[in-house]
C-alpha atoms as a PDB file:
ATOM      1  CA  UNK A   1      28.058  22.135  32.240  1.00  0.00           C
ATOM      2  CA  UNK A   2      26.921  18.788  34.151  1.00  0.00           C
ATOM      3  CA  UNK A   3      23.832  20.105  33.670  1.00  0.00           C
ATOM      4  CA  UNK A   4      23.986  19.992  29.790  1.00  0.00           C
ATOM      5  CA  UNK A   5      25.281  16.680  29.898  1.00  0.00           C
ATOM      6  CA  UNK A   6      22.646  15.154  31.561  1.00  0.00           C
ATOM      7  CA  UNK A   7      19.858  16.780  29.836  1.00  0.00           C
ATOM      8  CA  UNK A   8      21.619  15.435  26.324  1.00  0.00           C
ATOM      9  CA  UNK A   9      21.986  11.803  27.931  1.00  0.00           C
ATOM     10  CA  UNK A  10      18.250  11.757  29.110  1.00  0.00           C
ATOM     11  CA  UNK A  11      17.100  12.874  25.720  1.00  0.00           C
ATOM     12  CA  UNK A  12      19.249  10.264  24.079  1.00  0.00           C
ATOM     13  CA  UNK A  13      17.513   7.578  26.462  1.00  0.00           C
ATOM     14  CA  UNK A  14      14.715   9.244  26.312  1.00  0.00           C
ATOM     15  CA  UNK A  15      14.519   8.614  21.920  1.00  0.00           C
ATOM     16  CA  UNK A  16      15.798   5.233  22.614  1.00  0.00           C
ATOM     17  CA  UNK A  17      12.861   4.335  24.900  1.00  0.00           C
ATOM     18  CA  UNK A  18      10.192   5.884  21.897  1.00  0.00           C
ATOM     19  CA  UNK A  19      12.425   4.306  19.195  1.00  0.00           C
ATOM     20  CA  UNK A  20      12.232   0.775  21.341  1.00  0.00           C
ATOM     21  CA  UNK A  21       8.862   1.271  21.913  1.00  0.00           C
ATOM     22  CA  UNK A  22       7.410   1.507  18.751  1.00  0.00           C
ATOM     23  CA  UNK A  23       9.476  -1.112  17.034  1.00  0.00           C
ATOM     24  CA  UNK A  24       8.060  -3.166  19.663  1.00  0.00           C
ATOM     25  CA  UNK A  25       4.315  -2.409  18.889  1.00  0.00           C
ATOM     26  CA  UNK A  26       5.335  -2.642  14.900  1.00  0.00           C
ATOM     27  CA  UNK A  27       6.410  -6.048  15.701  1.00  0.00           C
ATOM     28  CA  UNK A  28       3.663  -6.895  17.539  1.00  0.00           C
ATOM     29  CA  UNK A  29       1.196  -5.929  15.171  1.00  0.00           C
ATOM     30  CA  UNK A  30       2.779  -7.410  12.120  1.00  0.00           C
ATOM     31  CA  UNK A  31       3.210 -10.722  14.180  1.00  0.00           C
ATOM     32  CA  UNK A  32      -1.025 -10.281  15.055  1.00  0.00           C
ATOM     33  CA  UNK A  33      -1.316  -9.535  11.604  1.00  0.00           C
ATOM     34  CA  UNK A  34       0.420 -12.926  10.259  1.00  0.00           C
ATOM     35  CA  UNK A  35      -1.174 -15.011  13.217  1.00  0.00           C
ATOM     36  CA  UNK A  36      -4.430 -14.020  12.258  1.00  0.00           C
ATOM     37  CA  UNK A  37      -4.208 -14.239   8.488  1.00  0.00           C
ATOM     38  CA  UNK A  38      -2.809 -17.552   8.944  1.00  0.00           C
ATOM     39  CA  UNK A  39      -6.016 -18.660  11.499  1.00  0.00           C
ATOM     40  CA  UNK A  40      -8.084 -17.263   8.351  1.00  0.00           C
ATOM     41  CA  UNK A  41      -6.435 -19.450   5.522  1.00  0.00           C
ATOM     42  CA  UNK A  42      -6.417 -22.498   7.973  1.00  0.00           C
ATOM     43  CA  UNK A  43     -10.348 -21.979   8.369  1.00  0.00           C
ATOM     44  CA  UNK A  44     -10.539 -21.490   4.059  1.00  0.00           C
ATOM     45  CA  UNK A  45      -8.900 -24.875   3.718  1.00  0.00           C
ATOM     46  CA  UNK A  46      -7.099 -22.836   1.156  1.00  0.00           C
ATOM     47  CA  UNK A  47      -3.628 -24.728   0.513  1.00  0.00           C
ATOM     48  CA  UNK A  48      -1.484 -22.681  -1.927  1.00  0.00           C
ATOM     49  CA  UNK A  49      -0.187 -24.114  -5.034  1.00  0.00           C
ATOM     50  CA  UNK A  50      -3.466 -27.005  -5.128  1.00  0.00           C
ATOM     51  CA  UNK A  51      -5.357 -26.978  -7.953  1.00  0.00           C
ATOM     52  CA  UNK A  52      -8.906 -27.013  -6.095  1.00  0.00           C
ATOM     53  CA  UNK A  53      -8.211 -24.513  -3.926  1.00  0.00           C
ATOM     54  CA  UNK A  54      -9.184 -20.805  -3.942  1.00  0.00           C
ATOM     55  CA  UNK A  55      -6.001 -19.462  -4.675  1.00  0.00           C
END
């Protein structure tokens, strides 16, 4: 019986750890993402909403 239990707690850990892990690298990325997209707009000179810019 303890034996259950313990395997069902360290897979519950267990899917927390993967679960943690990759909403950690999602994060990650998407902040890289913005970060670098912003680097690239600030290098454009592209202000949003002028009239002589890009956009």
């Amino acid at each position: 019986m303890a034996d259950l239990v313990m395997v069902i707690l360290g897979g519950v850990v267990l899917f927390f750890l993967i679960v943690e892990g990759a909403y950690s690298a999602y994060t990650l990325t998407i902040d890289y993402i913005n970060r670098a997209s912003g680097d690239l707009i600030k290098q454009a000179n592209i202000v949003p909403g002028r009239k002589d810019s890009a956009v």
